[in-house]
Protein backbone atom coordinates (compact mmCIF):
# COMPACT_ATOMS: atom_id res chain seq x y z
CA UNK A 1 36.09 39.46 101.59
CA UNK A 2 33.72 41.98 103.07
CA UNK A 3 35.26 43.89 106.14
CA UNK A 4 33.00 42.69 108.38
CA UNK A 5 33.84 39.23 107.73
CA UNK A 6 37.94 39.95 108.08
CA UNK A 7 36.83 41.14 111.85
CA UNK A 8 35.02 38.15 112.47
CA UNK A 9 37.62 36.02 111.54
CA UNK A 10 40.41 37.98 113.54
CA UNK A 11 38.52 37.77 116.89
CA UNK A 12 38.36 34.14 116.61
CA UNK A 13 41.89 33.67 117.09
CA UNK A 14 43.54 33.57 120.27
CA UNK A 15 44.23 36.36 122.13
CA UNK A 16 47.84 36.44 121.86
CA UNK A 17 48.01 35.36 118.06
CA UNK A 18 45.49 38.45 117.20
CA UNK A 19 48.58 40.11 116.20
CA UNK A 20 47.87 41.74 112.81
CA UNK A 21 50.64 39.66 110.06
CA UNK A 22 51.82 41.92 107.58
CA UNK A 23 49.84 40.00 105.00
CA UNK A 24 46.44 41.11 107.01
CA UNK A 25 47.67 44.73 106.88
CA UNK A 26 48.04 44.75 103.32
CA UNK A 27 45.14 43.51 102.68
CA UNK A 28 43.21 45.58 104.84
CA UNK A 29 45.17 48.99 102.88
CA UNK A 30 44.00 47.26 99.91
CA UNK A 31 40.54 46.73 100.96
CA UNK A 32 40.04 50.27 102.45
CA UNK A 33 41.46 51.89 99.60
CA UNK A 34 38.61 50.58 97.68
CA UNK A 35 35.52 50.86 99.60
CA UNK A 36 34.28 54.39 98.93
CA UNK A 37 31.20 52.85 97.30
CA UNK A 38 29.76 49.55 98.30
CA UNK A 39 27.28 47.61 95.89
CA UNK A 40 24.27 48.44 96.98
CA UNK A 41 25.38 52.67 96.31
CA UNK A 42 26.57 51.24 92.80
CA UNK A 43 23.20 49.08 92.48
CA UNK A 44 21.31 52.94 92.93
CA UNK A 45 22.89 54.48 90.16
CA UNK A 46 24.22 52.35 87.77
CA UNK A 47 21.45 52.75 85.03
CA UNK A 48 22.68 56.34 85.60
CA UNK A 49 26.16 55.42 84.48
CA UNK A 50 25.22 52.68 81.93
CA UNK A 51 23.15 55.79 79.92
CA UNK A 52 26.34 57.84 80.00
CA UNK A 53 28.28 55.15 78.53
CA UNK A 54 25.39 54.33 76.07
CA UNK A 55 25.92 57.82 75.39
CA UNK A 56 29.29 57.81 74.30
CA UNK A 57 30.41 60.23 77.12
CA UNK A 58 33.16 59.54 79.75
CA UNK A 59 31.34 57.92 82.50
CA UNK A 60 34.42 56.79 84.05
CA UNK A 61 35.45 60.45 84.49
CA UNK A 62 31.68 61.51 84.98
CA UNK A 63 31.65 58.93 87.93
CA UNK A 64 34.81 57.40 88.72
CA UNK A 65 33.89 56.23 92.05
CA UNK A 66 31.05 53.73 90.07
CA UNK A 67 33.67 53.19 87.50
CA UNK A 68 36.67 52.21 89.75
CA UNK A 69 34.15 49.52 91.89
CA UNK A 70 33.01 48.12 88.39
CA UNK A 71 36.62 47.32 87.76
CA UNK A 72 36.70 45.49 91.13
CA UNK A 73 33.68 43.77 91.42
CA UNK A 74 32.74 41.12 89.11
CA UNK A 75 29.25 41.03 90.36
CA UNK A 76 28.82 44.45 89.63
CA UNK A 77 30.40 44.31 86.56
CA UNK A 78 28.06 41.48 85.59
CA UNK A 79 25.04 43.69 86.03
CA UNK A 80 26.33 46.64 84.42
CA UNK A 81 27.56 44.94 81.18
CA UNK A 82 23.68 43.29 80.98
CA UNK A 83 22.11 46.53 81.31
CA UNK A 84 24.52 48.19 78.60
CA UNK A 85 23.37 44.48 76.66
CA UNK A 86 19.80 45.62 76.88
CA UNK A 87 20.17 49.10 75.96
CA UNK A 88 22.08 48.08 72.60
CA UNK A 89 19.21 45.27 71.52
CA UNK A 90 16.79 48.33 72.70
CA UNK A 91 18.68 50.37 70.31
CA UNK A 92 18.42 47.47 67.75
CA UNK A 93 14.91 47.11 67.59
């Protein structure tokens, strides 16, 4: 759930209920934790880190801020394991 959503659906409940359950905390530590880089700053770069990795070098080190939202985000993920697809049929050719 994107953050802006979570507000959205805390300022529709009543005023007195808007009380924060410990389940919405967590989740909100969990979720801030893991925002340094949104999609859009991983959509900017990640040919950058797919070449690394095509490489052979240590892109999770090299960029561990990429690496780390790849492990979260499926859609991401999706993108980056195509691109690393194409570069190996490239390769093949």
């Amino acid at each position: 759930m994107r953050l802006i959503d979570w507000f959205k659906r805390l300022g529709k409940k009543k005023h007195a209920e808007s009380e924060l359950s410990d389940a919405d905390c967590l989740n909100l530590i969990r979720y801030l934790e893991n925002c340094d880089v949104d999609c859009e700053e991983v959509f900017n770069t990640i040919d950058q880190y797919v070449e690394i990795e095509f490489r052979k070098e240590d892109a999770a080190r090299l960029m561990p801020l990429i690496h780390q939202h790849l492990e979260m985000c499926s859609g991401c993920n999706d993108q980056y394991e195509a691109l690393l697809d194409v570069l190996a049929k490239a390769q093949d050719s």
